[in-house]
ModelCIF file with pLDDT and N, C-alpha, C, O atoms, coordinates in Angstrom:
data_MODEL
#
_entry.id   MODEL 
#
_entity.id                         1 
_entity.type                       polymer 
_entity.pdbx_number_of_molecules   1 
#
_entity_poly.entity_id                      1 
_entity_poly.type                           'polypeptide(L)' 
_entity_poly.nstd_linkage                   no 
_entity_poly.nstd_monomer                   no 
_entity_poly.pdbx_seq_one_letter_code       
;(UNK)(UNK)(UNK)(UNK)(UNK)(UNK)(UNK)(UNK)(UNK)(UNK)(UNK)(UNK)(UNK)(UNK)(UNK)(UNK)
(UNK)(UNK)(UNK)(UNK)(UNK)(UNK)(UNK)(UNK)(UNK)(UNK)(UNK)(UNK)(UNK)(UNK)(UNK)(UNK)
(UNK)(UNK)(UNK)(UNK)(UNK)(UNK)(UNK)(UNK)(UNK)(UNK)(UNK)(UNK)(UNK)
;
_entity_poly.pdbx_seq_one_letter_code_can   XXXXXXXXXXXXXXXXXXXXXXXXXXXXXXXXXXXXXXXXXXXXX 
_entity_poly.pdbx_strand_id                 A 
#
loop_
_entity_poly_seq.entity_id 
_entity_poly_seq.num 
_entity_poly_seq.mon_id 
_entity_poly_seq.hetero 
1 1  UNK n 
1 2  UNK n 
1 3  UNK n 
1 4  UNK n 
1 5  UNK n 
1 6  UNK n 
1 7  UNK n 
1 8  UNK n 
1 9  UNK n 
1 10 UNK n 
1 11 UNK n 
1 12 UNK n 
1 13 UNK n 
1 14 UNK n 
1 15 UNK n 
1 16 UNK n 
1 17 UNK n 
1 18 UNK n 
1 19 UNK n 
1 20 UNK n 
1 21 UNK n 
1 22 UNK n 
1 23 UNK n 
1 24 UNK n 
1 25 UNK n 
1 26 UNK n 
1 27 UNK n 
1 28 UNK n 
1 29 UNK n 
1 30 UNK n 
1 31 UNK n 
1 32 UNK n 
1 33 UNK n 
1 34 UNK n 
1 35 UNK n 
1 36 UNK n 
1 37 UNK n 
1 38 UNK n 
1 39 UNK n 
1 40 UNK n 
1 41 UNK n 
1 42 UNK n 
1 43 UNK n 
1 44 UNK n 
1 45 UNK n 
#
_struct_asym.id          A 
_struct_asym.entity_id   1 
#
loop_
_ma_qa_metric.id 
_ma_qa_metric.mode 
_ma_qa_metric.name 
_ma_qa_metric.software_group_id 
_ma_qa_metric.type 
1 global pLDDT . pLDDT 
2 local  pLDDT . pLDDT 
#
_ma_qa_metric_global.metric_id      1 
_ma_qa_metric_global.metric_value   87.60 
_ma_qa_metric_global.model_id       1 
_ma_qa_metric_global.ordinal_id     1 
#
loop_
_ma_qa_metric_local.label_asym_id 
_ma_qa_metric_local.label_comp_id 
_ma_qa_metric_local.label_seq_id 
_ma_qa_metric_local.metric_id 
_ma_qa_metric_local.metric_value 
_ma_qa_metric_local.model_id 
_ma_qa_metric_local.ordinal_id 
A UNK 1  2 96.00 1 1  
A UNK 2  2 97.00 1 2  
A UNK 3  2 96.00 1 3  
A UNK 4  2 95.00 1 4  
A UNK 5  2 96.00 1 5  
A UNK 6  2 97.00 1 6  
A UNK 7  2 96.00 1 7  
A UNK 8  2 96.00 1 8  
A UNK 9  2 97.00 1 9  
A UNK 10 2 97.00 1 10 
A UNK 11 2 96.00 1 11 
A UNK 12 2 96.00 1 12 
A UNK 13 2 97.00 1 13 
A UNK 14 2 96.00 1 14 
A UNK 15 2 95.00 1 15 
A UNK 16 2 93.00 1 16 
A UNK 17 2 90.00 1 17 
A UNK 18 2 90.00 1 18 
A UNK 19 2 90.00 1 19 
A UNK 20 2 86.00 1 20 
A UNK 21 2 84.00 1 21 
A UNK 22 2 84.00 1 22 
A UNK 23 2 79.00 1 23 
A UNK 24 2 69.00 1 24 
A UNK 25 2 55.00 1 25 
A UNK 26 2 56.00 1 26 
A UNK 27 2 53.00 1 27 
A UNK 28 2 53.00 1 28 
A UNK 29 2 70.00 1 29 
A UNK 30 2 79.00 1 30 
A UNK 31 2 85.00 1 31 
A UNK 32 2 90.00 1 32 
A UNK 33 2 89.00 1 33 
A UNK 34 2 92.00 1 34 
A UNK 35 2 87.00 1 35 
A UNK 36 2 89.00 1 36 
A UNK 37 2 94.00 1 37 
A UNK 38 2 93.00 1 38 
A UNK 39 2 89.00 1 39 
A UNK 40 2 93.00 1 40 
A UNK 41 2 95.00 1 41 
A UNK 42 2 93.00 1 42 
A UNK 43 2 92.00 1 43 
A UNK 44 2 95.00 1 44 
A UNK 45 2 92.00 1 45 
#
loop_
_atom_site.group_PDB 
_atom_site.id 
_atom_site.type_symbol 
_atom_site.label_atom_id 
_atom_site.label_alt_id 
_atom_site.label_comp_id 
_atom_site.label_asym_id 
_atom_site.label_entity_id 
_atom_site.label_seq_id 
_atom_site.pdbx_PDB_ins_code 
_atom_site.Cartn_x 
_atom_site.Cartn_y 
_atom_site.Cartn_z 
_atom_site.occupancy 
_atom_site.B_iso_or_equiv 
_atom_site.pdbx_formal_charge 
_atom_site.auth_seq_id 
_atom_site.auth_comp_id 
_atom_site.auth_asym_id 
_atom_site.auth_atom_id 
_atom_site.pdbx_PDB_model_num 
ATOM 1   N N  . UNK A 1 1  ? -2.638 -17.942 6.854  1.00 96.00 ? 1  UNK A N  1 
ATOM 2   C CA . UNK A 1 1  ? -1.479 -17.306 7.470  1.00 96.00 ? 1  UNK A CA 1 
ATOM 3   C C  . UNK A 1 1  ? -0.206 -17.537 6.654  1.00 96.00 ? 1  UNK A C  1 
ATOM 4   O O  . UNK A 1 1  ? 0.445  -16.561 6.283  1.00 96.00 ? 1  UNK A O  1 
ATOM 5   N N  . UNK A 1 2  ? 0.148  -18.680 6.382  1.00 97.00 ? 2  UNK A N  1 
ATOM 6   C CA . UNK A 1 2  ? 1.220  -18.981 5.532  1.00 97.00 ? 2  UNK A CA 1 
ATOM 7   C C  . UNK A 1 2  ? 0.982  -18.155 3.657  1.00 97.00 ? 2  UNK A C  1 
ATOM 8   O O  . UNK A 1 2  ? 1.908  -17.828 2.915  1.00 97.00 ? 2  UNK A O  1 
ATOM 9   N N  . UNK A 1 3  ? -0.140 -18.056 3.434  1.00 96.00 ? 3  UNK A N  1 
ATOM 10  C CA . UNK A 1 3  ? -0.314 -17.192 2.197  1.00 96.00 ? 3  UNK A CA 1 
ATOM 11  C C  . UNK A 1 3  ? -0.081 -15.717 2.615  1.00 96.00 ? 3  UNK A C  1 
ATOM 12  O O  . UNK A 1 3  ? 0.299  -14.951 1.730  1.00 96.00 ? 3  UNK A O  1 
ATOM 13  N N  . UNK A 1 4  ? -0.245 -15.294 3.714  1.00 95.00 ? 4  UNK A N  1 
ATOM 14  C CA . UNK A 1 4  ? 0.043  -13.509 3.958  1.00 95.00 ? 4  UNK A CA 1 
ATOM 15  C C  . UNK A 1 4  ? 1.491  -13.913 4.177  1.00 95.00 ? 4  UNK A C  1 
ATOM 16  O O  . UNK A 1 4  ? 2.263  -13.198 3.537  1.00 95.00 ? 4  UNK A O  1 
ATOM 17  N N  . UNK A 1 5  ? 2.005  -14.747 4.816  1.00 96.00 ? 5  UNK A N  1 
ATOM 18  C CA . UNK A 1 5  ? 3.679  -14.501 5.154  1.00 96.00 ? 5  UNK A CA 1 
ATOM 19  C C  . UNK A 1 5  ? 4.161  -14.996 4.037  1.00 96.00 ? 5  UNK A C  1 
ATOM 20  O O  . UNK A 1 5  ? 5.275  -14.488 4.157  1.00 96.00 ? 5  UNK A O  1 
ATOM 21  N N  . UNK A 1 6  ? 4.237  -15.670 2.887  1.00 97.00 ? 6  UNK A N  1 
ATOM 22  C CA . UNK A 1 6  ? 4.626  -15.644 1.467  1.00 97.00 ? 6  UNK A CA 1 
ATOM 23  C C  . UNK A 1 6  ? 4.431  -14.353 0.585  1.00 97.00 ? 6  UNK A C  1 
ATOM 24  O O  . UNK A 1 6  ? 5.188  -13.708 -0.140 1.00 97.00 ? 6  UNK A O  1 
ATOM 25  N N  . UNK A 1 7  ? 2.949  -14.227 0.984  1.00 96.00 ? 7  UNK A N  1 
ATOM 26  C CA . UNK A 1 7  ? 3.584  -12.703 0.243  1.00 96.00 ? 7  UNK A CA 1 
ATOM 27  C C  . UNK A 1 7  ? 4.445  -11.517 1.097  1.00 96.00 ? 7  UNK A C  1 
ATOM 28  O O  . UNK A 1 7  ? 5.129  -10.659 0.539  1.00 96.00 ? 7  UNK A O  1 
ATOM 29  N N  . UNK A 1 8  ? 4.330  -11.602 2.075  1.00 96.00 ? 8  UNK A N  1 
ATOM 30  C CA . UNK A 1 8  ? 4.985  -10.641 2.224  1.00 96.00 ? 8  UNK A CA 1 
ATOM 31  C C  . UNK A 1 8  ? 6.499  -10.553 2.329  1.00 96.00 ? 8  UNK A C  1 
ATOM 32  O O  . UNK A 1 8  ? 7.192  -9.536  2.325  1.00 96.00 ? 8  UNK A O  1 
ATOM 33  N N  . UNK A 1 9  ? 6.928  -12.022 2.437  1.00 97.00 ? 9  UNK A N  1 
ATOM 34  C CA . UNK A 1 9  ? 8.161  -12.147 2.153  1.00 97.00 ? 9  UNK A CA 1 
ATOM 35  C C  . UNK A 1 9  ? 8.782  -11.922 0.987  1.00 97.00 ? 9  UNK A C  1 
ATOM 36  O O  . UNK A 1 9  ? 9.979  -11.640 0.933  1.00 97.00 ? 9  UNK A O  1 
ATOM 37  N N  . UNK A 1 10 ? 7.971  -12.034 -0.107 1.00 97.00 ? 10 UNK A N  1 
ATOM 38  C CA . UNK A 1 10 ? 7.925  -11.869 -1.578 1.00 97.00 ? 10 UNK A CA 1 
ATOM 39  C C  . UNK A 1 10 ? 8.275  -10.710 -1.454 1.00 97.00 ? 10 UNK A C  1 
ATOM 40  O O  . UNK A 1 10 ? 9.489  -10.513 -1.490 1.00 97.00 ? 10 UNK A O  1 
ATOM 41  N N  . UNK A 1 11 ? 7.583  -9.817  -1.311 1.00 96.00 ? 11 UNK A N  1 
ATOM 42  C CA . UNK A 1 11 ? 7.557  -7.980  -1.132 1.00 96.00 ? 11 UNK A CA 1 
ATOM 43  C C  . UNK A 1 11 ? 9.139  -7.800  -0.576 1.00 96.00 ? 11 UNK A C  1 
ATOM 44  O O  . UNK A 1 11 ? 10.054 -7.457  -1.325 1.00 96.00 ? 11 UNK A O  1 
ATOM 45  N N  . UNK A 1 12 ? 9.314  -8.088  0.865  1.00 96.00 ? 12 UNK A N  1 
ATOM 46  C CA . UNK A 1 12 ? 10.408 -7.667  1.264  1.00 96.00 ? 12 UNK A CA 1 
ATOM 47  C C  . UNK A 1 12 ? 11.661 -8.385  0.310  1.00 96.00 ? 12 UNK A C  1 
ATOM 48  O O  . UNK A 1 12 ? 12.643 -7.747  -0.068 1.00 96.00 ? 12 UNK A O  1 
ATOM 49  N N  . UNK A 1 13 ? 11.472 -9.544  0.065  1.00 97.00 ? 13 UNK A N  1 
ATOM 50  C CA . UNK A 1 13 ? 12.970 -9.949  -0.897 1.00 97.00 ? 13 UNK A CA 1 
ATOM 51  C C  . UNK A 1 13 ? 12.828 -8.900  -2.190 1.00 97.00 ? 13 UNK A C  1 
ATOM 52  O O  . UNK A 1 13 ? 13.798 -8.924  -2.947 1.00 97.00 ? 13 UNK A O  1 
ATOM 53  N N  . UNK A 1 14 ? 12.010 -8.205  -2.458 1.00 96.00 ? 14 UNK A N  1 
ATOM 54  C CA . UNK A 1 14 ? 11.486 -8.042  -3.625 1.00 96.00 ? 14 UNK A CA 1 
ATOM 55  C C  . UNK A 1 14 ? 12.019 -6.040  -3.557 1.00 96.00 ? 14 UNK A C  1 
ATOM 56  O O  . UNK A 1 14 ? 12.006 -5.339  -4.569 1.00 96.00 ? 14 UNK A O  1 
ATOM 57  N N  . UNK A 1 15 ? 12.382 -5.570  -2.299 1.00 95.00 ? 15 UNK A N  1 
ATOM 58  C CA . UNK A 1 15 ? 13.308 -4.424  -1.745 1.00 95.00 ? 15 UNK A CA 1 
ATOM 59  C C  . UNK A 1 15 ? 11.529 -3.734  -1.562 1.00 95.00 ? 15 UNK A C  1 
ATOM 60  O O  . UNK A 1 15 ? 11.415 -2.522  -1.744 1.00 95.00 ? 15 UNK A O  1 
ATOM 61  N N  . UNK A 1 16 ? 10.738 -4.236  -1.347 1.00 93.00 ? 16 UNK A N  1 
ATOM 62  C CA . UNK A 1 16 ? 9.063  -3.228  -1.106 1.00 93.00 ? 16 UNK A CA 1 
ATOM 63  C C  . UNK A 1 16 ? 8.509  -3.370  -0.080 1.00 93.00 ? 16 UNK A C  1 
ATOM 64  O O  . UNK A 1 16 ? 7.300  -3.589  -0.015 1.00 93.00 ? 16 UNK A O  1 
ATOM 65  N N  . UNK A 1 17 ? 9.521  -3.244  1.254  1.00 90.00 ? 17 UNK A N  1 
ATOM 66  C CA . UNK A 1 17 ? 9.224  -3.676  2.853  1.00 90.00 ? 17 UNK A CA 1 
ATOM 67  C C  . UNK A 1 17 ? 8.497  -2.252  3.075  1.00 90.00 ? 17 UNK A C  1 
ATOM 68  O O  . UNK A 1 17 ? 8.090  -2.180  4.235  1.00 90.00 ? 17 UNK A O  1 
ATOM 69  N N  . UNK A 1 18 ? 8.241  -1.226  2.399  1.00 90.00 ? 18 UNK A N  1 
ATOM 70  C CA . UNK A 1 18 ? 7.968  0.179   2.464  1.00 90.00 ? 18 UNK A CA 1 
ATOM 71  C C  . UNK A 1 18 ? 6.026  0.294   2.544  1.00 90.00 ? 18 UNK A C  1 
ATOM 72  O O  . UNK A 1 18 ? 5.345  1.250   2.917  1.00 90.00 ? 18 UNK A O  1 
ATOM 73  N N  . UNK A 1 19 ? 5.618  -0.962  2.079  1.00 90.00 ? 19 UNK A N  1 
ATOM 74  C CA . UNK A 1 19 ? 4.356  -0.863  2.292  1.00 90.00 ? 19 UNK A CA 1 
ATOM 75  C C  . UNK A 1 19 ? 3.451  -1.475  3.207  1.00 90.00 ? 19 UNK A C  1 
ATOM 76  O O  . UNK A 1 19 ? 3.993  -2.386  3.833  1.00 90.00 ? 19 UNK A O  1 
ATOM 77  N N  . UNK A 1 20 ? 2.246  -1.281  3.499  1.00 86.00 ? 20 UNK A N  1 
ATOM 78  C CA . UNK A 1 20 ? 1.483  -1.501  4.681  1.00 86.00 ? 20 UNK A CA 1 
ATOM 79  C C  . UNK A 1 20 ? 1.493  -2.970  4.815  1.00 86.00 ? 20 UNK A C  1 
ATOM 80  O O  . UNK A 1 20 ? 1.589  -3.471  3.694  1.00 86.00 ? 20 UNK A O  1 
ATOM 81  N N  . UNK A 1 21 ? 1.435  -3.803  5.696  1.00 84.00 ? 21 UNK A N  1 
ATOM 82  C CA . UNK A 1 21 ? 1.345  -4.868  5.744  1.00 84.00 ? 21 UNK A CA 1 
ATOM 83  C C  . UNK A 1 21 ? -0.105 -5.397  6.011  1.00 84.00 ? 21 UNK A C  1 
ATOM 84  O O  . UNK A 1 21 ? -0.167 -6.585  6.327  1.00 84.00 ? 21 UNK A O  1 
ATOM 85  N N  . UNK A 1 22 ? -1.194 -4.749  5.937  1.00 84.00 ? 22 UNK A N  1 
ATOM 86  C CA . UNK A 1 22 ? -2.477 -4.427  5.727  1.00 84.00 ? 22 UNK A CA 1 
ATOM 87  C C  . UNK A 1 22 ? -3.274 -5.679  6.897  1.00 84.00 ? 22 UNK A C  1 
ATOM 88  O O  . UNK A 1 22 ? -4.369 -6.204  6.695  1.00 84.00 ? 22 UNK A O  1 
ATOM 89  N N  . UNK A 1 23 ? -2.516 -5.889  7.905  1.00 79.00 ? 23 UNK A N  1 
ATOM 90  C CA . UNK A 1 23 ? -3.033 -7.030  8.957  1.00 79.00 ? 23 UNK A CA 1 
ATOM 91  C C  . UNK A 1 23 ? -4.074 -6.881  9.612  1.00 79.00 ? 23 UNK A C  1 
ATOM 92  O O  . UNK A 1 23 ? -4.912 -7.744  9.871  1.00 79.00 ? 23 UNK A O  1 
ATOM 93  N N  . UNK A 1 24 ? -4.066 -5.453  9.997  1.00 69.00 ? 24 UNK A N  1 
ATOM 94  C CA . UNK A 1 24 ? -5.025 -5.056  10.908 1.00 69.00 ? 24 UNK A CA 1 
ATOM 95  C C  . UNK A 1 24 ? -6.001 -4.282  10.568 1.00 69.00 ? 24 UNK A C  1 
ATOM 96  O O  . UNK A 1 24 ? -7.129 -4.146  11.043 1.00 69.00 ? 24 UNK A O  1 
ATOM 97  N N  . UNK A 1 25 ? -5.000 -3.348  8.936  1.00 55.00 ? 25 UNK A N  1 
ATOM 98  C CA . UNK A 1 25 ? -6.045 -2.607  8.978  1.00 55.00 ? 25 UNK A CA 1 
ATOM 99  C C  . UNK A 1 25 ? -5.848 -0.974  9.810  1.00 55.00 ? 25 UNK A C  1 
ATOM 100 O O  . UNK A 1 25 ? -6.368 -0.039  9.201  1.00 55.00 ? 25 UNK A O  1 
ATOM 101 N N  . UNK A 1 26 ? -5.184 -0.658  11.047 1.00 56.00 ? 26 UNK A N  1 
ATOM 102 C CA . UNK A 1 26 ? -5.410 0.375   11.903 1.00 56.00 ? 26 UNK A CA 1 
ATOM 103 C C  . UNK A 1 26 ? -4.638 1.320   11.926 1.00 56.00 ? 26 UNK A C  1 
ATOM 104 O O  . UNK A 1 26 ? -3.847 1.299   10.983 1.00 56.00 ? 26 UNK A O  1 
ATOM 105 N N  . UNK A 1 27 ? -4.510 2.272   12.709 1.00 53.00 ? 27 UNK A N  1 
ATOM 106 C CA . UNK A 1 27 ? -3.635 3.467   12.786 1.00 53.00 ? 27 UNK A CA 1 
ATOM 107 C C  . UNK A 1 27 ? -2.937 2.449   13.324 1.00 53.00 ? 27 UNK A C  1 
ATOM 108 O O  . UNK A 1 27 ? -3.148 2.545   14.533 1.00 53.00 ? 27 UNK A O  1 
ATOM 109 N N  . UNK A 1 28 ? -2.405 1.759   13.178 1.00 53.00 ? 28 UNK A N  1 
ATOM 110 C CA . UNK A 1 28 ? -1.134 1.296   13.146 1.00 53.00 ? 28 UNK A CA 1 
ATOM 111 C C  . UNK A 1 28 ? -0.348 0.650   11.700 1.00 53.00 ? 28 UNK A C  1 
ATOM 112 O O  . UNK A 1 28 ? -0.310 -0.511  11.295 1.00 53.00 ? 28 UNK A O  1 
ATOM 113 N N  . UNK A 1 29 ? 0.104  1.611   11.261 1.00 70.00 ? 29 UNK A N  1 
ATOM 114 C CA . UNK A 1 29 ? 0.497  0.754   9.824  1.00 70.00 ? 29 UNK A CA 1 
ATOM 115 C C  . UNK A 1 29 ? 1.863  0.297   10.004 1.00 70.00 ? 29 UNK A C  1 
ATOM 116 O O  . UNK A 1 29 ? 2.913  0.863   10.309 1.00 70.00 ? 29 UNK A O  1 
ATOM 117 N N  . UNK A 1 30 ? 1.579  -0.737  9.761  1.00 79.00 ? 30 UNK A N  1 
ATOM 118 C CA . UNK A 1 30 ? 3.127  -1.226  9.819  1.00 79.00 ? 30 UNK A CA 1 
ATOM 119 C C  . UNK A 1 30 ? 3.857  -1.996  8.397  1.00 79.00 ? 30 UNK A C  1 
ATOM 120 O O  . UNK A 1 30 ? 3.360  -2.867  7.682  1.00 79.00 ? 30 UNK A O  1 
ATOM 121 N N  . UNK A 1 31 ? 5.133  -1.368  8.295  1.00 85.00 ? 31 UNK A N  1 
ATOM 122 C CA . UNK A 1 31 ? 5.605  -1.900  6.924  1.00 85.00 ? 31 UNK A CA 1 
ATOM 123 C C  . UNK A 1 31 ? 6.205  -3.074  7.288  1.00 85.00 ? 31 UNK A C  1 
ATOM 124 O O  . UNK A 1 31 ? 6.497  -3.525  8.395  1.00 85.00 ? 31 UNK A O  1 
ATOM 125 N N  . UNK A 1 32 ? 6.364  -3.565  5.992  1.00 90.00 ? 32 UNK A N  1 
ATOM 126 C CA . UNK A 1 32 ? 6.579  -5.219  6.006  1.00 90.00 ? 32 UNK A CA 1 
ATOM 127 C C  . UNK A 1 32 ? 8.179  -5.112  6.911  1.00 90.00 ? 32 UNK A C  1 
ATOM 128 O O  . UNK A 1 32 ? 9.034  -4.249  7.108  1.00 90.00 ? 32 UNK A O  1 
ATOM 129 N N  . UNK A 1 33 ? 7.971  -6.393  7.244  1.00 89.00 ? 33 UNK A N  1 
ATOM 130 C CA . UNK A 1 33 ? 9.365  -6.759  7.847  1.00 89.00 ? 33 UNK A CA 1 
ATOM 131 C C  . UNK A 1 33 ? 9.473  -8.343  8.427  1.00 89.00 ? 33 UNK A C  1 
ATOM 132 O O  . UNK A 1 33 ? 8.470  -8.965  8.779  1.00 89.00 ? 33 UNK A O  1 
ATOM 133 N N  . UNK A 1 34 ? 10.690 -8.840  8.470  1.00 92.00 ? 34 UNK A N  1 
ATOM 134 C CA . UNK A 1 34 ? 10.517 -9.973  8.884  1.00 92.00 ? 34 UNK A CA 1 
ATOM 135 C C  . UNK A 1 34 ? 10.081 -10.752 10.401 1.00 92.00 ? 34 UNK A C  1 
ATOM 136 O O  . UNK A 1 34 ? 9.860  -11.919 10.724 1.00 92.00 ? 34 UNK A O  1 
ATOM 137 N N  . UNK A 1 35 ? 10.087 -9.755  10.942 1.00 87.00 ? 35 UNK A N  1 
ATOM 138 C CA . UNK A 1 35 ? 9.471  -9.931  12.619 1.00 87.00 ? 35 UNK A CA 1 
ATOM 139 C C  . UNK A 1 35 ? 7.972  -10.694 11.837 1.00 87.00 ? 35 UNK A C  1 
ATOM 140 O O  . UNK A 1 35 ? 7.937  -11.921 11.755 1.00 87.00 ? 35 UNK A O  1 
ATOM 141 N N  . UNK A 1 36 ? 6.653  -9.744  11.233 1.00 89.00 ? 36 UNK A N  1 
ATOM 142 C CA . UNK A 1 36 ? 5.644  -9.870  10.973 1.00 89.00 ? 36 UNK A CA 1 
ATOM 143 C C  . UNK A 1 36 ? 5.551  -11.800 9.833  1.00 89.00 ? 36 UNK A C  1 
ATOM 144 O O  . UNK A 1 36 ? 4.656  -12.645 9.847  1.00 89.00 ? 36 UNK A O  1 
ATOM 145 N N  . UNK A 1 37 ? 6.455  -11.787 9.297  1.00 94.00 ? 37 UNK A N  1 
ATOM 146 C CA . UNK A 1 37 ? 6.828  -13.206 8.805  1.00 94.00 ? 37 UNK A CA 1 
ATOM 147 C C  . UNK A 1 37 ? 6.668  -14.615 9.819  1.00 94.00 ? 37 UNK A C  1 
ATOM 148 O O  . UNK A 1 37 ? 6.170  -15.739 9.762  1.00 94.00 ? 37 UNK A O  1 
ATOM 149 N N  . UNK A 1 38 ? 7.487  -13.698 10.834 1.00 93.00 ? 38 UNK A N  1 
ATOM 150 C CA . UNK A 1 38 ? 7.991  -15.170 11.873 1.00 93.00 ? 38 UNK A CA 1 
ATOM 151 C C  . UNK A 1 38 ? 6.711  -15.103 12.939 1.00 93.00 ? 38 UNK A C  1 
ATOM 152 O O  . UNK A 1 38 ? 6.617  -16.119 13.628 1.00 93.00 ? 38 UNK A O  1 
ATOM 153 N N  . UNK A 1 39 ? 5.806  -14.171 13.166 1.00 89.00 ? 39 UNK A N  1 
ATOM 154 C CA . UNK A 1 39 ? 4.747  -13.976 13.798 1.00 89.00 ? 39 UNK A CA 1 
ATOM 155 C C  . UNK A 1 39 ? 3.625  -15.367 13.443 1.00 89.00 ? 39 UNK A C  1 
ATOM 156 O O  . UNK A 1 39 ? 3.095  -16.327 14.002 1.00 89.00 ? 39 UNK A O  1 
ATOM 157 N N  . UNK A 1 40 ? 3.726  -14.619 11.987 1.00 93.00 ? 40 UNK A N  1 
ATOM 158 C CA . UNK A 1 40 ? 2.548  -16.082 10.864 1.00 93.00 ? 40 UNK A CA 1 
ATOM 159 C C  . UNK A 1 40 ? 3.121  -16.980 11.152 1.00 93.00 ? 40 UNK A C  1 
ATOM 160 O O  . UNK A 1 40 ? 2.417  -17.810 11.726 1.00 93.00 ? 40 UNK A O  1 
ATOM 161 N N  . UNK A 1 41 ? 4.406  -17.329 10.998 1.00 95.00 ? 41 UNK A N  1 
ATOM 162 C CA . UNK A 1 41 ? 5.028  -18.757 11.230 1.00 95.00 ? 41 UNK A CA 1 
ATOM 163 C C  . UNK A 1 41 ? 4.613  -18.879 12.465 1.00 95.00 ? 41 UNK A C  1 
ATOM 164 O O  . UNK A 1 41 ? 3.461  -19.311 12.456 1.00 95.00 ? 41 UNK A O  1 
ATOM 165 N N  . UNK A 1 42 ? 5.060  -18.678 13.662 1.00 93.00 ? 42 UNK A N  1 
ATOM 166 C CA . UNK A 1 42 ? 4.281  -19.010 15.287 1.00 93.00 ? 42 UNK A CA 1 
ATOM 167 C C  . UNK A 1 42 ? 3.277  -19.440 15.187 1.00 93.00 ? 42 UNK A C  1 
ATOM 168 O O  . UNK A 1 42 ? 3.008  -20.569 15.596 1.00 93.00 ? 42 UNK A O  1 
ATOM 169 N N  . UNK A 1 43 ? 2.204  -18.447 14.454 1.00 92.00 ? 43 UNK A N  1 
ATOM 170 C CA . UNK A 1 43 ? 0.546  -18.899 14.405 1.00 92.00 ? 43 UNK A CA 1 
ATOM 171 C C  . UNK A 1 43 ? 0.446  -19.877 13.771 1.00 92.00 ? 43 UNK A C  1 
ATOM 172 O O  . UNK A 1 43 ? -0.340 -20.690 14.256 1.00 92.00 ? 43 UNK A O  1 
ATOM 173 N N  . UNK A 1 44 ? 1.040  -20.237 12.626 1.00 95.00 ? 44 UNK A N  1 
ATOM 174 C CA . UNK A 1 44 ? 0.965  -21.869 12.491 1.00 95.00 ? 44 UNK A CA 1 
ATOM 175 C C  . UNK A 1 44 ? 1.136  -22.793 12.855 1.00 95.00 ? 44 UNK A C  1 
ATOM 176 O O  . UNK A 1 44 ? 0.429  -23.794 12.738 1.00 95.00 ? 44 UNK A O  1 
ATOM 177 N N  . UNK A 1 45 ? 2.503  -22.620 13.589 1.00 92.00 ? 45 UNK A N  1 
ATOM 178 C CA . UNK A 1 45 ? 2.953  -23.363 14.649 1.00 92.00 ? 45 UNK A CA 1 
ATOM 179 C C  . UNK A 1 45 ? 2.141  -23.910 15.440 1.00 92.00 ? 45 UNK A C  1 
ATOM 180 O O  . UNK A 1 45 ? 2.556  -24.575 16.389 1.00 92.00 ? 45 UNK A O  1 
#
C-alpha cells in the first residue's frame, strides 16, 4: 500500500494526476489524486 501511494504521489507532484490510478481495475477509473493517497495511508494505519 505504501508503494502504490508513493507512486502515485510521484505522478501527481510530477503534474500526471490525469491517469488511471489502476486500483481496481473497473469502470470506474479514477485519476490520481490525493484523497486516493490518504486512503493507502488509513489502510496502513
Amino acid at each position: 500500500l505504501t508503494l502504490f501511494a508513493v507512486a502515485m504521489a510521484v505522478n501527481i507532484l510530477r503534474g500526471r494526476s490525469h491517469i488511471d490510478c489502476g486500483c481496481f481495475n473497473s469502470a470506474l477509473k479514477q485519476p490520481l489524486r490525493w484523497s486516493l493517497v490518504i486512503r493507502n495511508a488509513v489502510l496502513v494505519g
